[in-house]
C-alpha atoms as a PDB file:
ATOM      1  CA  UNK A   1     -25.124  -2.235  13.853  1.00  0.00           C
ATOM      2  CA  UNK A   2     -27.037   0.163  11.385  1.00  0.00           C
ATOM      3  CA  UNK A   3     -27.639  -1.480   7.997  1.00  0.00           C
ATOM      4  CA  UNK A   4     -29.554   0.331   4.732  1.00  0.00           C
ATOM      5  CA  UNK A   5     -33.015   0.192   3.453  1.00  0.00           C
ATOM      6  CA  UNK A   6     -31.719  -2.622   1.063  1.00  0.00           C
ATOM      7  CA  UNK A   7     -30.523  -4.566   4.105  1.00  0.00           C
ATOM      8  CA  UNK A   8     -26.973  -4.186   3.572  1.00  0.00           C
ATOM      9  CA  UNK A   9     -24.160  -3.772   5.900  1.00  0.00           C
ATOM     10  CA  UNK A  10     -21.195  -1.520   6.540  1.00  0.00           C
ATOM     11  CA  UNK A  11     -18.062  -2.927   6.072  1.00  0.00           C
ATOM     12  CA  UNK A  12     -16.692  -3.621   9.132  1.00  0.00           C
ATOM     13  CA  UNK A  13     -13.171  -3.898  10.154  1.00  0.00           C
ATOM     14  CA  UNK A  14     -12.601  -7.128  12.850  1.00  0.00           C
ATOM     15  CA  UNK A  15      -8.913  -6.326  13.927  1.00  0.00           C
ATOM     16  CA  UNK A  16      -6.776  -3.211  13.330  1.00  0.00           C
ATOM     17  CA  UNK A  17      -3.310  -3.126  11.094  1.00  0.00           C
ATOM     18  CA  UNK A  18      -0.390  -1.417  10.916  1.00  0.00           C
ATOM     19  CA  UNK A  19       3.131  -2.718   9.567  1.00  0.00           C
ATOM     20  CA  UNK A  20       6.097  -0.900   9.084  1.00  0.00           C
ATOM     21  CA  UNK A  21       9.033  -2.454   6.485  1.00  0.00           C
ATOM     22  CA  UNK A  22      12.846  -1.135   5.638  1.00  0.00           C
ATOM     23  CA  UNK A  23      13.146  -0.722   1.604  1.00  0.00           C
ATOM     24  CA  UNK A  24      16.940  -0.886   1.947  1.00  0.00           C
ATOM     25  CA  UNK A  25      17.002  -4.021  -0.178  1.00  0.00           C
ATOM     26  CA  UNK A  26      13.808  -4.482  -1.371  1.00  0.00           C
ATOM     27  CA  UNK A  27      14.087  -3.786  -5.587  1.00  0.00           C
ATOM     28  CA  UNK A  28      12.476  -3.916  -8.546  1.00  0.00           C
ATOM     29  CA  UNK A  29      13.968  -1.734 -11.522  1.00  0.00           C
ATOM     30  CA  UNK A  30      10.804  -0.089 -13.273  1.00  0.00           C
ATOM     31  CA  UNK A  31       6.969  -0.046 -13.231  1.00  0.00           C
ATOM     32  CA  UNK A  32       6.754  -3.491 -14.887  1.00  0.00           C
ATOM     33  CA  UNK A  33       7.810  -6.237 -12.213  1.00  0.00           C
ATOM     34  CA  UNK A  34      11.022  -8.318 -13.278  1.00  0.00           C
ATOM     35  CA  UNK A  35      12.078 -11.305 -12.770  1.00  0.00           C
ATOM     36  CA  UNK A  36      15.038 -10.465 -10.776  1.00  0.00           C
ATOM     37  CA  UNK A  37      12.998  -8.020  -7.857  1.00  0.00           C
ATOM     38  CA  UNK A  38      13.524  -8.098  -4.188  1.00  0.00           C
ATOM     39  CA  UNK A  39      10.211  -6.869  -3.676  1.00  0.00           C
ATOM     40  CA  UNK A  40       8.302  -7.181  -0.350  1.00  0.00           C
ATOM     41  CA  UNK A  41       5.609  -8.560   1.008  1.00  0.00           C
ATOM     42  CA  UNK A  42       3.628  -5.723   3.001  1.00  0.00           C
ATOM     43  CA  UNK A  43      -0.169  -7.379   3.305  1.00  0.00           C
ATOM     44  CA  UNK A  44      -1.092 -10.574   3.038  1.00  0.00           C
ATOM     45  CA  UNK A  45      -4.842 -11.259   2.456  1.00  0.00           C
ATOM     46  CA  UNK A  46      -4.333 -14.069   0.148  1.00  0.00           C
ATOM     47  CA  UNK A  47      -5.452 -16.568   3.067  1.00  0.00           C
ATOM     48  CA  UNK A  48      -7.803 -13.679   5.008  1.00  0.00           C
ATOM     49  CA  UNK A  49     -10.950 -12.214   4.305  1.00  0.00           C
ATOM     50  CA  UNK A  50      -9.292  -8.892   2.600  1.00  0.00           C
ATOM     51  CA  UNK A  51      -8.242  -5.676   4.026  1.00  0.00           C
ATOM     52  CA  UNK A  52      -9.063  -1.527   4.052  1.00  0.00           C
ATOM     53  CA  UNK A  53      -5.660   0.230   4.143  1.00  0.00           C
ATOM     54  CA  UNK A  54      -6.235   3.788   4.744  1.00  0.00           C
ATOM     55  CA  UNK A  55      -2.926   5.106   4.695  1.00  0.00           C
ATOM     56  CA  UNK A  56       0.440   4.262   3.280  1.00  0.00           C
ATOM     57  CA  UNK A  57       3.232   6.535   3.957  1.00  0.00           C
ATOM     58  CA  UNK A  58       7.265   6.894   3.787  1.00  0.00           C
ATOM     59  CA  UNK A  59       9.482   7.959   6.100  1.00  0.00           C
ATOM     60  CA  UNK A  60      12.844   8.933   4.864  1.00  0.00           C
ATOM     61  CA  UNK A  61      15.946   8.035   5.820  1.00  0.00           C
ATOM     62  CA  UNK A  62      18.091   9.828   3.490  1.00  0.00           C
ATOM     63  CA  UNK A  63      18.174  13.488   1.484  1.00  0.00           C
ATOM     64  CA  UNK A  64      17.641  11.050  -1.342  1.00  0.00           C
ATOM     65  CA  UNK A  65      14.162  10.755  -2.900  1.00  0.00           C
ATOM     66  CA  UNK A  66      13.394   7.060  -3.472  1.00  0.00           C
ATOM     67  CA  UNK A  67      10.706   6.304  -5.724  1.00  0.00           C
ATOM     68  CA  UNK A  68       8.606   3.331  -3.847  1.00  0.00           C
ATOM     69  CA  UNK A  69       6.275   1.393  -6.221  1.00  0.00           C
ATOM     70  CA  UNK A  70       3.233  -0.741  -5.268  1.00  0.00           C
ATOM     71  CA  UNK A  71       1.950  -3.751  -6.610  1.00  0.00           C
ATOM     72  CA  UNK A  72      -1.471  -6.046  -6.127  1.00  0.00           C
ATOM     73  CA  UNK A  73      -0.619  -9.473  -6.459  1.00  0.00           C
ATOM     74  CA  UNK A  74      -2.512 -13.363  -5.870  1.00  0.00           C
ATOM     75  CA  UNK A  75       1.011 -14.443  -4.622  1.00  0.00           C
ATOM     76  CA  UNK A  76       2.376 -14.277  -1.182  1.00  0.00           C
ATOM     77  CA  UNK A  77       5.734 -16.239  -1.840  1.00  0.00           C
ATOM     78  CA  UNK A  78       7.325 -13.451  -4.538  1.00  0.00           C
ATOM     79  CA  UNK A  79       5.882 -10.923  -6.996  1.00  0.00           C
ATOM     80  CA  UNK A  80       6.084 -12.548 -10.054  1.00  0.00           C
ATOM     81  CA  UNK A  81       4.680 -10.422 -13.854  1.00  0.00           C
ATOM     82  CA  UNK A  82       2.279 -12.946 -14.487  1.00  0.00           C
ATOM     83  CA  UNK A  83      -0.093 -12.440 -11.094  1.00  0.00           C
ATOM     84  CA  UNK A  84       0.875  -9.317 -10.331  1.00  0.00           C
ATOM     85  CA  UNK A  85       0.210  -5.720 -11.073  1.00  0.00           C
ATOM     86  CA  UNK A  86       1.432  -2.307 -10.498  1.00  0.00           C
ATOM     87  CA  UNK A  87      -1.283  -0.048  -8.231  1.00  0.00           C
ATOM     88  CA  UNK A  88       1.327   2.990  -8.067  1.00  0.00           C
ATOM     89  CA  UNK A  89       3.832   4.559  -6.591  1.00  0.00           C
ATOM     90  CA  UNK A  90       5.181   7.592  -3.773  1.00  0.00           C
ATOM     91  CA  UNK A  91       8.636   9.123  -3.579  1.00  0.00           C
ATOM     92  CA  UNK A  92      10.064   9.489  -0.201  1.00  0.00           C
ATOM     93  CA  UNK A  93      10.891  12.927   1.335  1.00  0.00           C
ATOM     94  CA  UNK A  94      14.507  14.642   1.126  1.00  0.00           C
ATOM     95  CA  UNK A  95      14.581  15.701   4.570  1.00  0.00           C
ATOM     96  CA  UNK A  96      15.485  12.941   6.705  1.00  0.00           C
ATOM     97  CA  UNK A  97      12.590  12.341   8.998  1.00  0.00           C
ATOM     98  CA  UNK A  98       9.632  13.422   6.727  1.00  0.00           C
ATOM     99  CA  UNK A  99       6.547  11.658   5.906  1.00  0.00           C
ATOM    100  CA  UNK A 100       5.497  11.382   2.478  1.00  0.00           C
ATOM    101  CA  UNK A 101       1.718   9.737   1.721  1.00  0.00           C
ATOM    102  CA  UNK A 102       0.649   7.760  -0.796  1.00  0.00           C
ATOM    103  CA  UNK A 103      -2.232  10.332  -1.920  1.00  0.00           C
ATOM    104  CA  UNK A 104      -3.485   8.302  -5.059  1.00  0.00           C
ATOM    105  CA  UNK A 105      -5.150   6.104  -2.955  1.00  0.00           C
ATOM    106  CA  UNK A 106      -8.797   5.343  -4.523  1.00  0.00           C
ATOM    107  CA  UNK A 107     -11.869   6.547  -3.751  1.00  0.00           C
ATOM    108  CA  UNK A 108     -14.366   5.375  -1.317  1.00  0.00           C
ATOM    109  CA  UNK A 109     -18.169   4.965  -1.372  1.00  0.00           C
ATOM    110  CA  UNK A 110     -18.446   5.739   2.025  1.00  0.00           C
ATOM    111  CA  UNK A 111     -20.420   9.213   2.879  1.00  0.00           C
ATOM    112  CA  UNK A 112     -18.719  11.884   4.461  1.00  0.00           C
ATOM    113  CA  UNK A 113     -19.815  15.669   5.191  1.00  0.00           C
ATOM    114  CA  UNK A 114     -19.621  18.055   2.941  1.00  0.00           C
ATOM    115  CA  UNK A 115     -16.175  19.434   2.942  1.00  0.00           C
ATOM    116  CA  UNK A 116     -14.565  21.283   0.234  1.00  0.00           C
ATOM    117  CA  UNK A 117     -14.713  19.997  -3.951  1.00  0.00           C
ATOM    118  CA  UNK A 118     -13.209  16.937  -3.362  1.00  0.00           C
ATOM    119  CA  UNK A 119     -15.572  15.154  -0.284  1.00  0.00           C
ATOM    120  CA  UNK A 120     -14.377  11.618  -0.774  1.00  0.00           C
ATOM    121  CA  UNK A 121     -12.573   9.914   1.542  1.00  0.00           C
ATOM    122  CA  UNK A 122      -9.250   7.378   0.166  1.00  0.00           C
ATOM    123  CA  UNK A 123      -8.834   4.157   0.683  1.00  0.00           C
ATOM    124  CA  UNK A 124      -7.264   0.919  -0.933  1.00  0.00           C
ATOM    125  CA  UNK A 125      -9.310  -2.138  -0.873  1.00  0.00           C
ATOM    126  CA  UNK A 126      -7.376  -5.347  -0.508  1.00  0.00           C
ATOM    127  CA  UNK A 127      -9.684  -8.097  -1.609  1.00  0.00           C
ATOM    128  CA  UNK A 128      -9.200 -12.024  -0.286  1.00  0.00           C
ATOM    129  CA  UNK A 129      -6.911 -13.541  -2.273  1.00  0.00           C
ATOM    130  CA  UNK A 130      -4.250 -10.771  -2.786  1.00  0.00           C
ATOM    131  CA  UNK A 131      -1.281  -8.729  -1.037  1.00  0.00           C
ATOM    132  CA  UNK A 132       0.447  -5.641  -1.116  1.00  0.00           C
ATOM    133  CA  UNK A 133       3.766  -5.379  -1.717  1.00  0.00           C
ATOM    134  CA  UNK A 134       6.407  -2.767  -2.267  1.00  0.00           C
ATOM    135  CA  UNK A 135       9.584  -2.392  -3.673  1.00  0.00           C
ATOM    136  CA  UNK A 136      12.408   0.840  -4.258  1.00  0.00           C
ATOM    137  CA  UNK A 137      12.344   1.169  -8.061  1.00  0.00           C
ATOM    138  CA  UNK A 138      16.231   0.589  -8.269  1.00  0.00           C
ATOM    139  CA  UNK A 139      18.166  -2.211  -9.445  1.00  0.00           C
ATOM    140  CA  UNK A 140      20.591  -1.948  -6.162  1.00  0.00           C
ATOM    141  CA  UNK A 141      20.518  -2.026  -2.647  1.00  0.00           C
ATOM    142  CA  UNK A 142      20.820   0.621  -0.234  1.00  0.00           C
ATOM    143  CA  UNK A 143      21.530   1.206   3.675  1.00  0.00           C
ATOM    144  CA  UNK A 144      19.169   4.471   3.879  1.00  0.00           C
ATOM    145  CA  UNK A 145      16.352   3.253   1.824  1.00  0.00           C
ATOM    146  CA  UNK A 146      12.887   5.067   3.080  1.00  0.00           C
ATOM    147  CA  UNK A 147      10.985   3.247   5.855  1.00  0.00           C
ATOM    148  CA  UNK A 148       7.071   2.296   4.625  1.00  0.00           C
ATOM    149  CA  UNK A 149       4.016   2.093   6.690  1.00  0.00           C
ATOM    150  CA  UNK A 150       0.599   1.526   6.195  1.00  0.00           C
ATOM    151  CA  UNK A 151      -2.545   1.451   8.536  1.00  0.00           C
ATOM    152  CA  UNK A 152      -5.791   0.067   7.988  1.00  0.00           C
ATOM    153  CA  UNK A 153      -7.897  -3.046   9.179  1.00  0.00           C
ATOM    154  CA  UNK A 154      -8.647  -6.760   8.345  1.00  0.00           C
ATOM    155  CA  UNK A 155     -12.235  -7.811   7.494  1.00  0.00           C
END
């Protein structure tokens, strides 16, 4: 394992993830989280070291565009406004079949070549203590709500 001159490691990822949910009835009506949501849980690191998800994607089920927001929260058992926050959001693809990514993703410290104006690699950093979850922004359920992945690793 390489390390820096200051002696400090690369993060390192122990076991691989990759989970893929059905939004059908998984709601919350607007960017602000309400009492009343359905969202879901995607990632729990609340009880785990933390997580690097690299890529979080849609695949649609419908020639409807569903907006699919993303939250951080410090609760596992249901998003609630007070330990929660919206991270942002990715609409699903009109063509049934198509893969839509979550672009906004931030960006990484990590060093890559130089490639293009934009040489910075995108990932989301899940600390310990938090999860991921997702929800349609809708107020009703659906039976061809977008399918949502997301790949990465546990620490």
């Amino acid at each position: 394992m390489a390390s820096t001159s200051t002696n400090k490691q690369p993060l390192l990822v122990d076991q691989v993830l990759h989970y893929v949910v059905q939004l059908d009835s998984s709601t919350n009506n607007g960017l602000d989280i309400v009492g009343t949501n359905t969202a879901l849980l995607l990632v729990d690191a609340v009880s785990t070291d933390g997580a690097i998800i690299e890529d979080i994607y849609a695949i649609a089920r419908s020639t409807t565009a569903y907006k699919v927001n993303l939250y951080i929260s410090s609760a596992r058992d249901y998003l609630r406004p007070t330990e929660a926050n919206y991270i942002g959001s990715l609409t699903s693809a009109t063509t049934i079949g198509n893969v839509v990514r979550y672009a906004d993703m931030p960006k990484t410290l990590t060093p890559v070549p130089q490639v293009g104006s934009d040489a910075q690699n995108r990932a989301l950093y899940l600390p310990k203590g938090y999860a991921l979850w997702a929800a349609r922004d809708s107020n009703s359920n659906v039976t061809d709500g977008p399918l949502l992945g997301c790949q990465g690793g546990w620490f």
